[in-house]
Structure formats: structure tokens, C-alpha cells
N, C-alpha and C. Protein backbone atom coordinates (compact mmCIF):
# COMPACT_ATOMS: atom_id res chain seq x y z
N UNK A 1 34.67 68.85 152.39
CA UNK A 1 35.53 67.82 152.93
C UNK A 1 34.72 66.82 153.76
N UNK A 2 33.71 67.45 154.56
CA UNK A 2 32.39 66.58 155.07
C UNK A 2 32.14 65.57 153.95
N UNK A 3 31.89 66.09 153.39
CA UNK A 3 30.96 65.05 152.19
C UNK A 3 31.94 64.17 151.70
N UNK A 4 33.04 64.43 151.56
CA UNK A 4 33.87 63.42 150.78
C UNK A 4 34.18 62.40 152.01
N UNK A 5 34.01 63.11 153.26
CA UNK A 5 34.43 61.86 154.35
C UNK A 5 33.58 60.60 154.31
N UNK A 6 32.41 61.42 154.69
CA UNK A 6 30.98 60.86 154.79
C UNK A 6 30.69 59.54 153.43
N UNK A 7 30.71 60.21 152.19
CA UNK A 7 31.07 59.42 150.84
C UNK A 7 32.05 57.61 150.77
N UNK A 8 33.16 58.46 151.27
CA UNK A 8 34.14 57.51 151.03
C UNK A 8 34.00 56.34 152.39
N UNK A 9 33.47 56.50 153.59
CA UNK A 9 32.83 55.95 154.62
C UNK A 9 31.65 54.90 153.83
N UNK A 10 30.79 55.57 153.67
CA UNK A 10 29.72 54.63 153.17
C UNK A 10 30.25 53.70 151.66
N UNK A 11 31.07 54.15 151.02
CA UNK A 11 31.91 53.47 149.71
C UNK A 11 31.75 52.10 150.64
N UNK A 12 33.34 52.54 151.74
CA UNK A 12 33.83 51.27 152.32
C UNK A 12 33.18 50.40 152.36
N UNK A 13 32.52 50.65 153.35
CA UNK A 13 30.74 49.73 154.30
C UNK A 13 30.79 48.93 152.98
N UNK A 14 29.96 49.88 151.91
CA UNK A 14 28.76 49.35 150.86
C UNK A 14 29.46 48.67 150.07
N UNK A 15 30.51 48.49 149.52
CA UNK A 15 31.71 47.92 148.58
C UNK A 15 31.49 45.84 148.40
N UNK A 16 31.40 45.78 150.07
CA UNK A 16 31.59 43.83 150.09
C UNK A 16 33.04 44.21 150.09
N UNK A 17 33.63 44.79 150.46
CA UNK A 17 35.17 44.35 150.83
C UNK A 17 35.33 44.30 152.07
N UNK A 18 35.05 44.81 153.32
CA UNK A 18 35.00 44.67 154.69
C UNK A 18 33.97 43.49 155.28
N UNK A 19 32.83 43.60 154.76
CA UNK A 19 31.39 42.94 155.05
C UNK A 19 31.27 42.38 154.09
N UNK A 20 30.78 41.44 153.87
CA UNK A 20 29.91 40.77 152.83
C UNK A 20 28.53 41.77 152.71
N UNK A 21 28.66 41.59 150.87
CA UNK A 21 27.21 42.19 150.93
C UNK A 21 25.81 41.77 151.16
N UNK A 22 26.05 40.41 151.52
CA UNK A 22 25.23 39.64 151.74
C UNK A 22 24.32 40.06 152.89
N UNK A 23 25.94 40.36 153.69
CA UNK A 23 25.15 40.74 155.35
C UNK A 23 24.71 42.56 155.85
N UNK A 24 24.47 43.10 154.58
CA UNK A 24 24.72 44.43 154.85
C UNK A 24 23.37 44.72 154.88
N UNK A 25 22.64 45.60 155.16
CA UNK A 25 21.39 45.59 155.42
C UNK A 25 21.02 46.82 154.24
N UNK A 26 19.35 46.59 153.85
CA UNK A 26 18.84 47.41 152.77
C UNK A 26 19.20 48.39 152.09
N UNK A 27 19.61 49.54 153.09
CA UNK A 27 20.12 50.71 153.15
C UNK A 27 21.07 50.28 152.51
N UNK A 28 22.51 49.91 153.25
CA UNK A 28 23.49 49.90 152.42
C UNK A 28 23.65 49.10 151.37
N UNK A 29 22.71 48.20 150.46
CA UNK A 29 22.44 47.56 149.54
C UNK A 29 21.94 48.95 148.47
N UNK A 30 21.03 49.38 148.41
CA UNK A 30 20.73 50.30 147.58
C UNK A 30 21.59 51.64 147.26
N UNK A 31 22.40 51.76 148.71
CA UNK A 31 23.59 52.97 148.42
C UNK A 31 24.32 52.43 147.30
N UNK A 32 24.83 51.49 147.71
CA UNK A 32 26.07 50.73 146.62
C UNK A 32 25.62 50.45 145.32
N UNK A 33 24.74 50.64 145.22
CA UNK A 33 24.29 50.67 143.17
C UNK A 33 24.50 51.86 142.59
N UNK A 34 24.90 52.97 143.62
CA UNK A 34 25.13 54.28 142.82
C UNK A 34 26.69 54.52 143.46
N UNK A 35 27.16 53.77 143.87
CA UNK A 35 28.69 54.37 143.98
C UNK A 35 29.45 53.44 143.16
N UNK A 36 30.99 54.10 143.14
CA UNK A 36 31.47 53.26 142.15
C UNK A 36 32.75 52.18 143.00
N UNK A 37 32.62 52.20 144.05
CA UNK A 37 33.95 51.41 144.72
C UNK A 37 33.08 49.94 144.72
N UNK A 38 31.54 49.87 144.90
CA UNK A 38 30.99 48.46 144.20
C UNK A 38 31.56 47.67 143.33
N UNK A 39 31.25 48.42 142.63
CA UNK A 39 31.50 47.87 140.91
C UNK A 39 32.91 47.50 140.89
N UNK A 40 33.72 47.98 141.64
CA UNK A 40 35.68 47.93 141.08
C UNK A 40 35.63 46.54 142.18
N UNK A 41 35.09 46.78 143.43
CA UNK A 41 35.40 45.48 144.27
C UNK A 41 35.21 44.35 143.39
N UNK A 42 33.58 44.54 142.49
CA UNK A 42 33.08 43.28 141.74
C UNK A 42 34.38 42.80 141.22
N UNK A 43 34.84 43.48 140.29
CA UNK A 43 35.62 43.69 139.12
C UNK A 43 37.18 43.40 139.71
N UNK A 44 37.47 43.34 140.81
CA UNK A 44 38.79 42.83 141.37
C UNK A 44 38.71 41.63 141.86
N UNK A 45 37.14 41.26 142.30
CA UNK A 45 36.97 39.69 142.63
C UNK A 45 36.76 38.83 142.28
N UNK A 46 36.15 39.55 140.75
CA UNK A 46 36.38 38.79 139.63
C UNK A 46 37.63 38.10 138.47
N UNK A 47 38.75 39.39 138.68
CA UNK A 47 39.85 39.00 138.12
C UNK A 47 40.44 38.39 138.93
N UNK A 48 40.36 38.79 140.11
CA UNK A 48 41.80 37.69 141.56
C UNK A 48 40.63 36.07 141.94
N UNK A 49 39.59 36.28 141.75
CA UNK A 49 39.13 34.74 141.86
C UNK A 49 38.42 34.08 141.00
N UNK A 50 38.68 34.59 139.70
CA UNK A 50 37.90 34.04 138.32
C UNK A 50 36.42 34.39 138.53
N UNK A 51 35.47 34.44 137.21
CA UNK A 51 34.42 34.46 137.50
C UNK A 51 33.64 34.80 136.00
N UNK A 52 32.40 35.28 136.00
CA UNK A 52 31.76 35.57 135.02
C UNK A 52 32.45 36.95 134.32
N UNK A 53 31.59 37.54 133.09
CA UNK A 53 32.29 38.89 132.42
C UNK A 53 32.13 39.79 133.24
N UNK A 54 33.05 40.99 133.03
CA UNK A 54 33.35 42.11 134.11
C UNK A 54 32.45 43.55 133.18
N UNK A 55 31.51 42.60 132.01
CA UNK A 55 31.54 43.97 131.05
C UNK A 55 30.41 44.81 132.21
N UNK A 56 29.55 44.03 132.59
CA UNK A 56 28.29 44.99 133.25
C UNK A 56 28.72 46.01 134.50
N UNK A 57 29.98 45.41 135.50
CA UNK A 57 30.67 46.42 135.95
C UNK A 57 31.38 47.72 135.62
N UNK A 58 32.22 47.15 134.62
CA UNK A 58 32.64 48.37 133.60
C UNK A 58 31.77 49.50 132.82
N UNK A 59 30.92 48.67 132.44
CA UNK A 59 29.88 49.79 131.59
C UNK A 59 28.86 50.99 133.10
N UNK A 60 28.83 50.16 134.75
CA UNK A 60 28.49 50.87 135.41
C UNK A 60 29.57 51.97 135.58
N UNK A 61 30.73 51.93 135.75
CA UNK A 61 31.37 52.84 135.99
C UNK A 61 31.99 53.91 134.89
N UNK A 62 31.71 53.63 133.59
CA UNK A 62 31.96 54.10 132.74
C UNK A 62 30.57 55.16 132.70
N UNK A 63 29.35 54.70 132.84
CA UNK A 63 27.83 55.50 132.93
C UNK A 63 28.26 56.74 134.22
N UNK A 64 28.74 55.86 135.65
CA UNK A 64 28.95 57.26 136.71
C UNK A 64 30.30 57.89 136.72
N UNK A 65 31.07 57.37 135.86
CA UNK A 65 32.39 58.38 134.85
C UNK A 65 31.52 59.68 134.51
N UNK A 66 30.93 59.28 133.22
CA UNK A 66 30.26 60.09 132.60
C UNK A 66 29.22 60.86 133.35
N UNK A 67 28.71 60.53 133.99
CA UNK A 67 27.26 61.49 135.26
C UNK A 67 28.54 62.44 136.14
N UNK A 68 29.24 62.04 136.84
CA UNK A 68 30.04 62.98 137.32
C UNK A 68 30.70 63.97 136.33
N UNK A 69 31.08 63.54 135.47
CA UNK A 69 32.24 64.32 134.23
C UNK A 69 30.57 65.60 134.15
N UNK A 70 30.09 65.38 133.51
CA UNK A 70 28.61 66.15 133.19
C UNK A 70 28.41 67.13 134.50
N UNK A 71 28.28 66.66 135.50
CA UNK A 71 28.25 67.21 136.92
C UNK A 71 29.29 68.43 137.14
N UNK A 72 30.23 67.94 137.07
CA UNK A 72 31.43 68.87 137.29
C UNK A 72 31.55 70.21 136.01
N UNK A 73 31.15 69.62 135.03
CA UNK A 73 30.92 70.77 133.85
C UNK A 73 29.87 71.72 134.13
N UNK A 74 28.56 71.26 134.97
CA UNK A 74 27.53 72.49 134.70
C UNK A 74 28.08 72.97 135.52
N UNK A 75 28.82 72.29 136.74
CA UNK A 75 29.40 73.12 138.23
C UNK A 75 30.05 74.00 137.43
N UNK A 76 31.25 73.95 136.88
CA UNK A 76 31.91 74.80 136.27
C UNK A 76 31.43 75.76 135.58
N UNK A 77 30.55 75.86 134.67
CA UNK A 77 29.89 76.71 134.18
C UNK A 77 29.64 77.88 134.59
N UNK A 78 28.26 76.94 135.94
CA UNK A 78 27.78 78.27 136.71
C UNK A 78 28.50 78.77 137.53
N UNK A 79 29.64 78.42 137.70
CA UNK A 79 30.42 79.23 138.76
C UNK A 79 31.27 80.07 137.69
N UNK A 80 31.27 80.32 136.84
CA UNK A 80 31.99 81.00 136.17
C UNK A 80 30.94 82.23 135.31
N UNK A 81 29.34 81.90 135.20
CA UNK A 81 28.68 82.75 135.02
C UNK A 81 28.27 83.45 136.13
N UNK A 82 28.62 82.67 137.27
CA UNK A 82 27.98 83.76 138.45
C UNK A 82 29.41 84.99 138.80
N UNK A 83 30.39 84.31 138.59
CA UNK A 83 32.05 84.92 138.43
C UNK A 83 31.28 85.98 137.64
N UNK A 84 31.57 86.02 136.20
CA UNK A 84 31.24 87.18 135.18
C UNK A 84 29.73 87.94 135.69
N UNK A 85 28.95 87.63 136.39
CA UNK A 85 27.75 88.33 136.65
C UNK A 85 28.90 89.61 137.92
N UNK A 86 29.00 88.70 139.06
CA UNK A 86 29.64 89.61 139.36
C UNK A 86 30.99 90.65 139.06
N UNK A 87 31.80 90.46 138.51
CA UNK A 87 32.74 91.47 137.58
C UNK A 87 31.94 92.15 137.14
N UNK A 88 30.73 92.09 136.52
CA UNK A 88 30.24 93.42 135.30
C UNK A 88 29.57 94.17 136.40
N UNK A 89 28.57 93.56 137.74
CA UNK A 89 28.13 94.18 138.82
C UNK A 89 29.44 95.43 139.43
N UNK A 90 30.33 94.57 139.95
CA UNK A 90 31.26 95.50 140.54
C UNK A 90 31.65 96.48 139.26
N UNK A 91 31.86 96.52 137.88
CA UNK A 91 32.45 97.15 136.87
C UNK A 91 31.23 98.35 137.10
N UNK A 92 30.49 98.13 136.62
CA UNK A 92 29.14 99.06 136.69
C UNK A 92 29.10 100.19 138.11
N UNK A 93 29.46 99.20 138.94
CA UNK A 93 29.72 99.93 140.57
C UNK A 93 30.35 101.33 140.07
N UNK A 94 31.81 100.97 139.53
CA UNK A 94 32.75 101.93 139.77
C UNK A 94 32.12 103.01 138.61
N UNK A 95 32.65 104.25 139.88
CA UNK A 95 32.15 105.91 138.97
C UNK A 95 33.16 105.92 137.57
């Protein structure tokens, strides 16, 4: 729950919806190329105030769609082989 605070904190900041990103300093310039509330700000300020194509936003968030989706699968995995490691441990236990 830390992490998601912490996460969604630096989103805000790094986004250009509170601050300009203009005025945001290094740090939070380089955070915001790997989160995805960037890209949707682009992509809302582009449709509510016209602008160039939205494809290079989209295709970013469609790439950290996919990196998380991938993420959450090996999570799943190994928590489910470390699950079955232990069941056969405790099975073996019993006389």
C-alpha cells in the first residue's frame, strides 16, 4: 500500500497536470517516461486542446499495458509454485 501511495504521488507531480513539465526538475522528468498518467495527461491535452497525433502516447501505454500484464503473470506463477512447493513439503511432513 506504501508503494502504491508513493507511485501514485510521484504519477501526480510527474504527469504536467499540477506543474508544468517544463518546470519540473530532472528527476521528475525522467520518472515520467516510465509511468503511464504522462502519456494519458498528453493524450487528454491533446484531445481537449487540439494538437498533433496521440498515436506515440497510445502505443506508450499500450508497451507499459503489456510490461505490467507480463509482470503480474510471472508474479502469479511464482507464487503459486512456491504455494505447491509448500503443500507437497507439509504433505511429506505428515506420518
Amino acid at each position: 500500500m506504501i508503494f502504491n501511495i508513493i507511485l501514485l504521488s510521484l504519477q501526480l507531480v510527474s504527469a504536467g497536470v499540477i506543474v508544468s513539465r517544463e518546470m519540473l526538475s530532472l528527476f521528475y522528468e525522467k520518472i515520467s517516461a516510465v509511468l503511464p498518467a504522462t502519456y494519458v495527461a498528453e493524450d487528454l491535452f491533446t484531445i481537449a486542446f487540439g494538437g498533433s497525433n496521440i498515436f506515440s502516447e497510445v502505443l506508450a501505454l499500450v508497451i507499459i499495458l503489456f510490461s505490467v500484464l507480463i509482470l503480474a503473470v510471472l508474479r502469479l506463477s511464482f507464487s503459486r509454485i512456491k504455494k505447491a512447493d509448500t503443500v507437497e513439503k507439509s504433505k511429506a511432513a505428515l506420518p
